[in-house]
C-alpha atoms as a PDB file:
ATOM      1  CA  UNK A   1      -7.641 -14.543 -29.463  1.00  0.00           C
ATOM      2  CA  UNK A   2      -8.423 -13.653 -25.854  1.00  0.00           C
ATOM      3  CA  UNK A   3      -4.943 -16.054 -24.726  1.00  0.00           C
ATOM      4  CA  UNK A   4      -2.653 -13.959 -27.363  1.00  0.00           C
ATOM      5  CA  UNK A   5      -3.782 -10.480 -26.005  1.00  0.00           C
ATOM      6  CA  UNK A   6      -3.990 -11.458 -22.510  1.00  0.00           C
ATOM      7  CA  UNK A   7      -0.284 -12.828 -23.346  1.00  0.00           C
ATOM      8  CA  UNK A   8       0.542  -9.166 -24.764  1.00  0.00           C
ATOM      9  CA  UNK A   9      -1.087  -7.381 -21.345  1.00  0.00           C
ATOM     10  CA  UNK A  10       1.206  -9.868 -19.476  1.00  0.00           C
ATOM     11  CA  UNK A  11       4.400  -8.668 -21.312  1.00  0.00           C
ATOM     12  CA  UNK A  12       3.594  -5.043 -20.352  1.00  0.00           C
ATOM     13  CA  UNK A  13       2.740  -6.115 -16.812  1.00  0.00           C
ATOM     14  CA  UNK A  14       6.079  -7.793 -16.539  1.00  0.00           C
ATOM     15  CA  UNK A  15       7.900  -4.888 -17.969  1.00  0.00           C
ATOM     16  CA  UNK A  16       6.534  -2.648 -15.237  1.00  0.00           C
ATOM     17  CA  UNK A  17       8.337  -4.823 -12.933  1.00  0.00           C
ATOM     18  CA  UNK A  18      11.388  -3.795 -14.502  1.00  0.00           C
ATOM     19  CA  UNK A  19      11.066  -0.324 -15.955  1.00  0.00           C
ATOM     20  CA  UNK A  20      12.222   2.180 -13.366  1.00  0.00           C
ATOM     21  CA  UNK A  21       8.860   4.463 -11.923  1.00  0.00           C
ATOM     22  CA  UNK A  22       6.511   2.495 -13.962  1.00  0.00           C
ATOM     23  CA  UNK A  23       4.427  -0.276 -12.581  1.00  0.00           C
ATOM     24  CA  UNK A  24       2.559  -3.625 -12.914  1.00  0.00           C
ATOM     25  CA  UNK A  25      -0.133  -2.336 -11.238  1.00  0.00           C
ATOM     26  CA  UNK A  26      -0.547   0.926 -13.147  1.00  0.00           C
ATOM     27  CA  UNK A  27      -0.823  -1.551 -16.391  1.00  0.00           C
ATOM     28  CA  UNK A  28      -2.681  -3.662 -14.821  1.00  0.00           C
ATOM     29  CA  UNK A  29      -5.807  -0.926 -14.047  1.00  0.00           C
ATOM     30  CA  UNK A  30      -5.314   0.322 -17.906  1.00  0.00           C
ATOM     31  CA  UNK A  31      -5.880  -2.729 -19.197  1.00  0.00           C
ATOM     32  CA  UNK A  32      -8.734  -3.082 -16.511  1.00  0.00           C
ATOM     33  CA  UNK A  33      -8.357  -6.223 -14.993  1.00  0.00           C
ATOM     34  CA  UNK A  34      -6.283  -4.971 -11.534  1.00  0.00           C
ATOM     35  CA  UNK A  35      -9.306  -5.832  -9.242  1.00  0.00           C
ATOM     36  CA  UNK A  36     -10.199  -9.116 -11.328  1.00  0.00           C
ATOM     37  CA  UNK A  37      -6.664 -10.037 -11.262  1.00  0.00           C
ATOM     38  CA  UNK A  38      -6.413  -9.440  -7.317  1.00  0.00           C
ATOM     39  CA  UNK A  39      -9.157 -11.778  -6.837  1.00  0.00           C
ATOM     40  CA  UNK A  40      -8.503 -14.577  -9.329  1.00  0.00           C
ATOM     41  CA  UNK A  41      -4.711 -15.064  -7.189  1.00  0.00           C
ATOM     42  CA  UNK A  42      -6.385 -14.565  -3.732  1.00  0.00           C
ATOM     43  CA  UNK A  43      -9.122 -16.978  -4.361  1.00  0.00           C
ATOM     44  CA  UNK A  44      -6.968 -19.368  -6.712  1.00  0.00           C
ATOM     45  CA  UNK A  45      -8.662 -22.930  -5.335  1.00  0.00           C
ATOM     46  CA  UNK A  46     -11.878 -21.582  -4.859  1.00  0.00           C
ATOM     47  CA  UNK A  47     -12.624 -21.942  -8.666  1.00  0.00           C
ATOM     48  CA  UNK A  48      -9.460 -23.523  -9.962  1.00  0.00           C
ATOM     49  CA  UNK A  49      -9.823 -23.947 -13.623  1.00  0.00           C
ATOM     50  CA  UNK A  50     -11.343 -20.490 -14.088  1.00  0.00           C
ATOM     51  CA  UNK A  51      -8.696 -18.514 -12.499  1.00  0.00           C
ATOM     52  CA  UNK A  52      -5.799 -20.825 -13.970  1.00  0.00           C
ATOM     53  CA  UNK A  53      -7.198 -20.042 -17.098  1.00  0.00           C
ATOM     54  CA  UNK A  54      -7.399 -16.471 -17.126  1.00  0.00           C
ATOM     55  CA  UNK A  55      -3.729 -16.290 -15.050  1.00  0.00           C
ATOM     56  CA  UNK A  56      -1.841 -18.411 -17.132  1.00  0.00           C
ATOM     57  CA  UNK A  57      -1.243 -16.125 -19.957  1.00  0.00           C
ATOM     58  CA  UNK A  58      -0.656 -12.646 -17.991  1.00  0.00           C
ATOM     59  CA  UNK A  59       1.962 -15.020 -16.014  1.00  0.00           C
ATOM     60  CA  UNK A  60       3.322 -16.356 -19.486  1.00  0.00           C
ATOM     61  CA  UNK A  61       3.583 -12.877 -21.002  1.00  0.00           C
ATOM     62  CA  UNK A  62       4.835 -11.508 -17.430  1.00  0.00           C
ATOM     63  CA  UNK A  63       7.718 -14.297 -17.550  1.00  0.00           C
ATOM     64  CA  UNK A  64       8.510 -12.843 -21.180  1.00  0.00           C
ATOM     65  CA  UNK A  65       8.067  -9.399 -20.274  1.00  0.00           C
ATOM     66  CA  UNK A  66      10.860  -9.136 -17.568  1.00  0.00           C
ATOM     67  CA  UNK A  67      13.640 -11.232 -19.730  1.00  0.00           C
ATOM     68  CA  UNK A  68      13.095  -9.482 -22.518  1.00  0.00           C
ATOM     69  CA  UNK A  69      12.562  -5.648 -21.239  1.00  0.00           C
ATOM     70  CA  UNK A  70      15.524  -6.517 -18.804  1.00  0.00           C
ATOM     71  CA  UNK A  71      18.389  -6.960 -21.558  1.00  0.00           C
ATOM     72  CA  UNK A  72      16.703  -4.038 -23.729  1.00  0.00           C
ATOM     73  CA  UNK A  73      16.713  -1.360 -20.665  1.00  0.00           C
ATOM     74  CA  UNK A  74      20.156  -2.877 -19.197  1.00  0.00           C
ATOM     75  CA  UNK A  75      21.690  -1.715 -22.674  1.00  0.00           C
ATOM     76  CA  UNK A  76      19.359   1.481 -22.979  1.00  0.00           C
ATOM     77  CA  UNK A  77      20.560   2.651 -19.296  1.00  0.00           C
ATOM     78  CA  UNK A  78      24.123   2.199 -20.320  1.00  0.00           C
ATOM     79  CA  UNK A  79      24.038   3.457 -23.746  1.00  0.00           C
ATOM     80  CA  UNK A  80      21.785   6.170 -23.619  1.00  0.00           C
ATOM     81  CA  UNK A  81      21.159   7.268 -19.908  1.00  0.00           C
ATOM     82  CA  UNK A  82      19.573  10.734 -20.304  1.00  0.00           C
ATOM     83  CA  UNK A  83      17.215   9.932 -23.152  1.00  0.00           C
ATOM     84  CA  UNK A  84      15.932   6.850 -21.239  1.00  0.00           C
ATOM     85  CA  UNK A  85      15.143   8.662 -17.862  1.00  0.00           C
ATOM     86  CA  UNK A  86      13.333  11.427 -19.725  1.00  0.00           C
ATOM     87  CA  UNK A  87      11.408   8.630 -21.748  1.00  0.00           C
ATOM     88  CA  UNK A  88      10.117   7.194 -18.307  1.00  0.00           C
ATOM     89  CA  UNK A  89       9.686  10.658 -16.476  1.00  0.00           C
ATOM     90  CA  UNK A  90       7.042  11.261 -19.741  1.00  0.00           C
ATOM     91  CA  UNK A  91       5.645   7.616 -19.572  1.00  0.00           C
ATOM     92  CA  UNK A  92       4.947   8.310 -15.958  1.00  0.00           C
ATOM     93  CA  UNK A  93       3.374  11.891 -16.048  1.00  0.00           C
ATOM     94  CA  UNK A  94       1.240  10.472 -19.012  1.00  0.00           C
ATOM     95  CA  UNK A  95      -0.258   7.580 -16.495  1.00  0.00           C
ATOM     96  CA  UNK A  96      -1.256  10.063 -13.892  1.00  0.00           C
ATOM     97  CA  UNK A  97      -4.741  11.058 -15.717  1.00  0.00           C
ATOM     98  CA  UNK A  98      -5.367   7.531 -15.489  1.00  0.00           C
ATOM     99  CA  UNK A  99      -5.142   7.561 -12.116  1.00  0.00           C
ATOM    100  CA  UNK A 100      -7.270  10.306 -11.457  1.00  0.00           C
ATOM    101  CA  UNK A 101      -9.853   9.183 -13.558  1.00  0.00           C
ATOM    102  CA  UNK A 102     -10.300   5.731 -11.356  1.00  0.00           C
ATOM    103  CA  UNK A 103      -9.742   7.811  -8.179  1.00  0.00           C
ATOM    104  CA  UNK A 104     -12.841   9.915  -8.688  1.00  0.00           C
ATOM    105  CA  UNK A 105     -14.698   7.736 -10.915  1.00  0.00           C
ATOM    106  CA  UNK A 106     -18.462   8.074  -8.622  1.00  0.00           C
ATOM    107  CA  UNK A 107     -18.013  10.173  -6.061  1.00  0.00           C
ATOM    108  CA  UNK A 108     -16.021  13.312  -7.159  1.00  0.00           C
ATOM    109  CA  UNK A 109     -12.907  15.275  -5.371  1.00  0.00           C
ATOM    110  CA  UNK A 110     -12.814  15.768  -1.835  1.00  0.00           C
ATOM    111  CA  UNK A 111     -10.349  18.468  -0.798  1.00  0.00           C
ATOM    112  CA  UNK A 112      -9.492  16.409   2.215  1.00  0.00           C
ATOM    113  CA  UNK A 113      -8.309  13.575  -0.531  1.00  0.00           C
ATOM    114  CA  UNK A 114      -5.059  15.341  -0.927  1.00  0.00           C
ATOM    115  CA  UNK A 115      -3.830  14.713   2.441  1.00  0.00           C
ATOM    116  CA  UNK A 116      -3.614  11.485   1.301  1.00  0.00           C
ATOM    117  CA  UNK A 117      -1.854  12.402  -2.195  1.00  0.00           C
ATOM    118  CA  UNK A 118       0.901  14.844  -0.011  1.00  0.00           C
ATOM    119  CA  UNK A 119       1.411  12.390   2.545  1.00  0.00           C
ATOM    120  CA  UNK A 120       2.479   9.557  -0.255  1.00  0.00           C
ATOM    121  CA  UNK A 121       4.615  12.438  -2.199  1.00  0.00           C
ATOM    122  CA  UNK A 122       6.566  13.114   0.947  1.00  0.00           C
ATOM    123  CA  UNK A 123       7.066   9.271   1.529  1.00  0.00           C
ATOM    124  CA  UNK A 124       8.093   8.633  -2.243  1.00  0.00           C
ATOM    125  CA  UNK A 125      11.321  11.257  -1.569  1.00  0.00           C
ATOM    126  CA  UNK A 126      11.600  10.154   1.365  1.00  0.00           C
ATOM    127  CA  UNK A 127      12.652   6.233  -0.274  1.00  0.00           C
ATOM    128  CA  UNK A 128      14.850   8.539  -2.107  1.00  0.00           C
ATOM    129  CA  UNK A 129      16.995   9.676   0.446  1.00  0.00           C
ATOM    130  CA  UNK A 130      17.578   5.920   2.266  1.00  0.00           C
ATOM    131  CA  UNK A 131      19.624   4.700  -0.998  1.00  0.00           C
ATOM    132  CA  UNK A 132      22.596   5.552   0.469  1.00  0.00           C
ATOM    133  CA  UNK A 133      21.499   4.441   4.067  1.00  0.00           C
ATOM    134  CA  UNK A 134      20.094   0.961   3.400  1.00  0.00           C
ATOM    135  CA  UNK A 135      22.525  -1.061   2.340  1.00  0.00           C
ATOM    136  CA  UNK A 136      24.714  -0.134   4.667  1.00  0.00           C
ATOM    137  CA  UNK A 137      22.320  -0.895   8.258  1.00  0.00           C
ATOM    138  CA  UNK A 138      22.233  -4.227   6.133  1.00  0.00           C
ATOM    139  CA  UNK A 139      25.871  -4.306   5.671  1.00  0.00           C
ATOM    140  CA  UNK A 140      25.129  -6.041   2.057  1.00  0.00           C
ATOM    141  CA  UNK A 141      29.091  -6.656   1.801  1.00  0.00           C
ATOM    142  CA  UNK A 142      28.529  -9.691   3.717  1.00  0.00           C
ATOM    143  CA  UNK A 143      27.292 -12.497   1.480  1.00  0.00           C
ATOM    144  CA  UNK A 144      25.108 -14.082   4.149  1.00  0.00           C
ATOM    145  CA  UNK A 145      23.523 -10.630   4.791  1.00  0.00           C
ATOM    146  CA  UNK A 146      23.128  -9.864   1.425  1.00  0.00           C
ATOM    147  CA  UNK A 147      21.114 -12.913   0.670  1.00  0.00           C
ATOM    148  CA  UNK A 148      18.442 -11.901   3.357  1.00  0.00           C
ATOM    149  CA  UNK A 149      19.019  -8.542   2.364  1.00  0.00           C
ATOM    150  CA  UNK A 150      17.987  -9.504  -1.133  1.00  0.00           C
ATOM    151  CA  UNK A 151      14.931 -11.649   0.422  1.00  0.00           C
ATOM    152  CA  UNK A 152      13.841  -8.028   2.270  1.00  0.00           C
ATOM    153  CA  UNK A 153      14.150  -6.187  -0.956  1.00  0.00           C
ATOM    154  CA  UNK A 154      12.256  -8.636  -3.218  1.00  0.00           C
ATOM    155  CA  UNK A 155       9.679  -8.171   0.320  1.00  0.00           C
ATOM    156  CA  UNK A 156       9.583  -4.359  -0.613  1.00  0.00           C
ATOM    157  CA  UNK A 157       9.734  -5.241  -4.865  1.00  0.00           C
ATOM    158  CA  UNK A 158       5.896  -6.989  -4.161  1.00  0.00           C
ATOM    159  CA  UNK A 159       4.547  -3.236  -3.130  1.00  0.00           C
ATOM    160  CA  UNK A 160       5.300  -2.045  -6.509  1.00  0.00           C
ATOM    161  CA  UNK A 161       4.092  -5.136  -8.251  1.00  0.00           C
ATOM    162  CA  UNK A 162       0.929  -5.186  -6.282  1.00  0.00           C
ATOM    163  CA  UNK A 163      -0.262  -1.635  -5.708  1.00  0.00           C
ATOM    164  CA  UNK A 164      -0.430   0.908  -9.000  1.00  0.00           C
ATOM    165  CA  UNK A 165       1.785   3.799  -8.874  1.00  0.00           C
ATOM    166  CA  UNK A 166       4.601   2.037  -6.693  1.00  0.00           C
ATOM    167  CA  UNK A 167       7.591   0.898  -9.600  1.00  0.00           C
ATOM    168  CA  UNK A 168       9.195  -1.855  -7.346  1.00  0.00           C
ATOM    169  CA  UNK A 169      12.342  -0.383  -9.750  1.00  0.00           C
ATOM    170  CA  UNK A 170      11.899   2.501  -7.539  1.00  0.00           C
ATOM    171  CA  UNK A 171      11.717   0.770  -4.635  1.00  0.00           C
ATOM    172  CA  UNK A 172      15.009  -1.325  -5.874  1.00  0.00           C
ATOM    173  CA  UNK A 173      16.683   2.399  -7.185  1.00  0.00           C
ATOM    174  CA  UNK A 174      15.990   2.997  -3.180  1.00  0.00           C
ATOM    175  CA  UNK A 175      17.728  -0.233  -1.497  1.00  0.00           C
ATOM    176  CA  UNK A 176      20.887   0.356  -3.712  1.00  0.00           C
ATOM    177  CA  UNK A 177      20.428  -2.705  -6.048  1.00  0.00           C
ATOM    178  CA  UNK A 178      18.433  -1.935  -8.779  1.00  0.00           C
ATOM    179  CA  UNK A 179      21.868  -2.370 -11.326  1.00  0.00           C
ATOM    180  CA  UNK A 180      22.358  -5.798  -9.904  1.00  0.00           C
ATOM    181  CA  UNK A 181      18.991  -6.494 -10.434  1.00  0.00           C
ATOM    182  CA  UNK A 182      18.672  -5.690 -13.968  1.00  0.00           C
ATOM    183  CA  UNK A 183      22.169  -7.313 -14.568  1.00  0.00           C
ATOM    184  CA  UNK A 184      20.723 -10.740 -12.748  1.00  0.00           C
ATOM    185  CA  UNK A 185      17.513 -10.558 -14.742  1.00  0.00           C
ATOM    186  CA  UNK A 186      19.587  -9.835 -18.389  1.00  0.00           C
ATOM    187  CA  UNK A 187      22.005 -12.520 -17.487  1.00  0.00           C
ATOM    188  CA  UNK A 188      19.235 -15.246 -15.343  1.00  0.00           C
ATOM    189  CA  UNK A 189      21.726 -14.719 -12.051  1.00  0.00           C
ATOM    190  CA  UNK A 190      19.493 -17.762  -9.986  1.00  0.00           C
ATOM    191  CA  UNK A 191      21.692 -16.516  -7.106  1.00  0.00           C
ATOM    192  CA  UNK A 192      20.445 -12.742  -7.210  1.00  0.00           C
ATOM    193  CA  UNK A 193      16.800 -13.640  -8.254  1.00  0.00           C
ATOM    194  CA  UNK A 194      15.812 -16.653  -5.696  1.00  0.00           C
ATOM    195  CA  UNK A 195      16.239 -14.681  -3.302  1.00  0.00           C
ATOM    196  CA  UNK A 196      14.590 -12.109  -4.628  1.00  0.00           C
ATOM    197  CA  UNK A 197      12.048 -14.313  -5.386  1.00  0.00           C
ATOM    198  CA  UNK A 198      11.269 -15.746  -2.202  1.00  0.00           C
ATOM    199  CA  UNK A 199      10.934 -11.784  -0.621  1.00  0.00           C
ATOM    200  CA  UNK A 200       8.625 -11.450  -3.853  1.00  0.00           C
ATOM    201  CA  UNK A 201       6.147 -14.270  -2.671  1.00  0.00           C
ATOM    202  CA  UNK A 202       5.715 -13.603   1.012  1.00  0.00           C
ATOM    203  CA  UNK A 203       4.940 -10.115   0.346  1.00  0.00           C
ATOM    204  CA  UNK A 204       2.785 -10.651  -2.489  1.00  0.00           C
ATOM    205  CA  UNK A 205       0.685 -12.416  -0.773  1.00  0.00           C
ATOM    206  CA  UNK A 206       0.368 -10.234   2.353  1.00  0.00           C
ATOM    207  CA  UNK A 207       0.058  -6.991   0.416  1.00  0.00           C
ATOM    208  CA  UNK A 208      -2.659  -8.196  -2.066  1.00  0.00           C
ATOM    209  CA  UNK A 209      -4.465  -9.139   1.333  1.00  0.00           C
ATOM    210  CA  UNK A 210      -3.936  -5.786   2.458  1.00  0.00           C
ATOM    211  CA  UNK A 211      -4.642  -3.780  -1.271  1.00  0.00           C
ATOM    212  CA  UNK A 212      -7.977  -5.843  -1.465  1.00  0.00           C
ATOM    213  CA  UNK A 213      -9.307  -4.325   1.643  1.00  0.00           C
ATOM    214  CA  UNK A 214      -8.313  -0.972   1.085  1.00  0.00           C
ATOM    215  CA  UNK A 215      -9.474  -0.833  -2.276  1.00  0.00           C
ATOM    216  CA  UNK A 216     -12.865  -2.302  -0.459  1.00  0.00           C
ATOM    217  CA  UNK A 217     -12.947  -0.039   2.638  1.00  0.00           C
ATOM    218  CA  UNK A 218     -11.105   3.110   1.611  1.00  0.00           C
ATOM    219  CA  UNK A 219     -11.316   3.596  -2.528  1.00  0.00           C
ATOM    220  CA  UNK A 220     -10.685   7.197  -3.087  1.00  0.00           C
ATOM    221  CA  UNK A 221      -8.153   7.289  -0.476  1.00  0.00           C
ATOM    222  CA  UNK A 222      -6.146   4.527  -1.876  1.00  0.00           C
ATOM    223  CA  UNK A 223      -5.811   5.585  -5.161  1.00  0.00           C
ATOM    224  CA  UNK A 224      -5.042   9.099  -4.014  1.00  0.00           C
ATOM    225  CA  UNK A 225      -1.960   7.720  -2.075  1.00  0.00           C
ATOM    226  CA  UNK A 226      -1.217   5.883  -5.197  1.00  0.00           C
ATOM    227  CA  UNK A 227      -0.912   9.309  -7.273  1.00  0.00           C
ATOM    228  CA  UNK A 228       1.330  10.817  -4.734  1.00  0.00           C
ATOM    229  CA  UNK A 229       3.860   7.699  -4.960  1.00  0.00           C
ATOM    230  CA  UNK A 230       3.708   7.507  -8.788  1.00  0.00           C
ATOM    231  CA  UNK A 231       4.486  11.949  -8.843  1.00  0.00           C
ATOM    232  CA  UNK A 232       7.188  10.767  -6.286  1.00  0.00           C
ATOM    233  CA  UNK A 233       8.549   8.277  -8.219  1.00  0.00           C
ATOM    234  CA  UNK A 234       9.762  11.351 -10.971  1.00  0.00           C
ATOM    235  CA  UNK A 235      12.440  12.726  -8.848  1.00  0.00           C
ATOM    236  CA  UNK A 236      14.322   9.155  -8.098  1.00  0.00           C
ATOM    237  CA  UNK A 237      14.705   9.588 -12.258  1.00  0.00           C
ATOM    238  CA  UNK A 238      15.396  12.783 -12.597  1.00  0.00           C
ATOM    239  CA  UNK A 239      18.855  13.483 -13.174  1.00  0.00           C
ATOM    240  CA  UNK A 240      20.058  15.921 -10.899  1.00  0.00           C
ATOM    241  CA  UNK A 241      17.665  15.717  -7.853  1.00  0.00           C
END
C-alpha cells in the first residue's frame, strides 16, 4: 500500500518537473517527505536498503510522471494556451499558504523575513527578462554550443527540482528552451534530454548539498526566499507581462 501511494506522490513530483511555475519541491513538502527525501539521496550508502526502498517508487512514479504529463501539457499548451496558463497561475497562488505555513511553523513572522521574500521576487522577474538574452551569449545555433548549453540549462533545471517554489519549467521558460524541452520529453529526444540530464545530475547533487544546510542553518529565511520565487514565477505565465 505504502509502494502504490509513494508511486502516486512520485507521479506528481515528476509532473512538477514539467508543469511550468509548479515544482517538485513544492510537492514534495505537501506530501511531507522534502527533508526525508533530501537525506535518503545525500546519505544513499550510508543505509542502502532503507533509502533504496523508500526512493525507488517516488523515482518510478517520477519516471511516469514526466512522460506522461509531458505529452498531456505539450497538447494542452498548443490547443488551449490561455486556459492552461490561468490553470497554473491558480495552482500556484493556491501553494503559497503552504508555504507560509512551513515558513513560520515555530517561531512566527519576523518583519525583517521579507527582505528575503522581495529580494527572491525581484530575482524571479529578473530570469524573466534574460529569455531573450541567454541563448544568444550561448549562441545555441551552434550544435556543439547547444549541447553544453543544454548541459548548463539541465545545471539550472536541478534548482527547481531541488528547492520548493523554483519550477525548473520556469527556469527552462527563462533559457529559451522550455518548447524543445517538452517536445524532447513527449517524443523521448535522447539527444535533447542526455544532455539535459547530465546538467541535471551535477547540480542536483551540489544544490541538495547546499538546500540541506540552509534549511539547517537559516529555516525561515529559506523558505521565505522560496515564496518570493514561487509569486515570481506568476508573471513568466501570465500572458501579457
Amino acid at each position: 500500500m505504502n509502494f502504490i501511494l509513494d508511486f502516486f506522490k512520485g507521479i506528481l513530483i515528476g509532473a512538477g518537473a514539467i508543469l511550468p511555475g509548479i515544482s517538485s519541491g513544492v510537492f514534495c513538502v505537501i506530501f511531507g517527505i522534502y527533508e526525508k527525501l533530501v537525506n535518503s539521496i545525500l546519505n544513499l550508502f550510508h543505509d542502502f536498503k532503507k533509502n533504496i526502498i523508500f526512493l525507488f517508487p517516488l523515482v518510478l512514479g517520477g519516471i511516469v510522471g514526466v512522460l506522461l504529463v509531458g505529452k498531456l501539457l505539450n497538447f494542452l499548451f498548443s490547443t488551449y494556451p490561455m486556459p492552461t496558463k490561468f490553470c497554473f497561475i491558480g495552482l500556484i497562488l493556491g501553494s503559497i499558504p503552504i508555504l507560509f505555513k512551513r515558513a513560520n511553523g515555530g517561531k512566527g513572522f519576523r518583519l525583517h523575513y521579507l527582505t528575503f521574500l522581495i529580494s527572491a521576487f525581484l530575482l524571479g522577474i529578473l530570469s524573466i527578462k534574460l529569455e531573450n538574452i541567454l541563448p544568444q551569449i550561448f549562441n545555441i545555433q551552434v550544435s556543439n554550443s547547444y549541447f553544453f548549453y543544454l548541459i548548463f540549462a539541465g545545471f539550472l533545471m536541478s534548482i527547481g527540482i531541488v528547492v520548493p517554489g523554483v519550477s525548473s519549467s520556469v527556469i527552462l521558460i527563462s533559457l529559451g528552451i522550455y518548447t524543445t524541452y517538452l517536445d524532447a520529453v513527449a517524443n523521448v529526444n535522447l539527444c535533447i534530454l542526455f544532455p539535459l540530464g547530465i546538467g541535471i545530475l551535477i547540480g542536483g547533487f551540489i544544490f541538495l548539498k547546499l538546500i540541506q544546510f540552509l534549511l539547517c542553518n537559516y529555516h525561515t529565511q529559506t523558505f521565505y526566499a522560496i515564496i518570493g520565487f514561487v509569486l515570481g514565477s506568476i508573471l513568466v505565465l501570465y500572458p501579457r507581462f
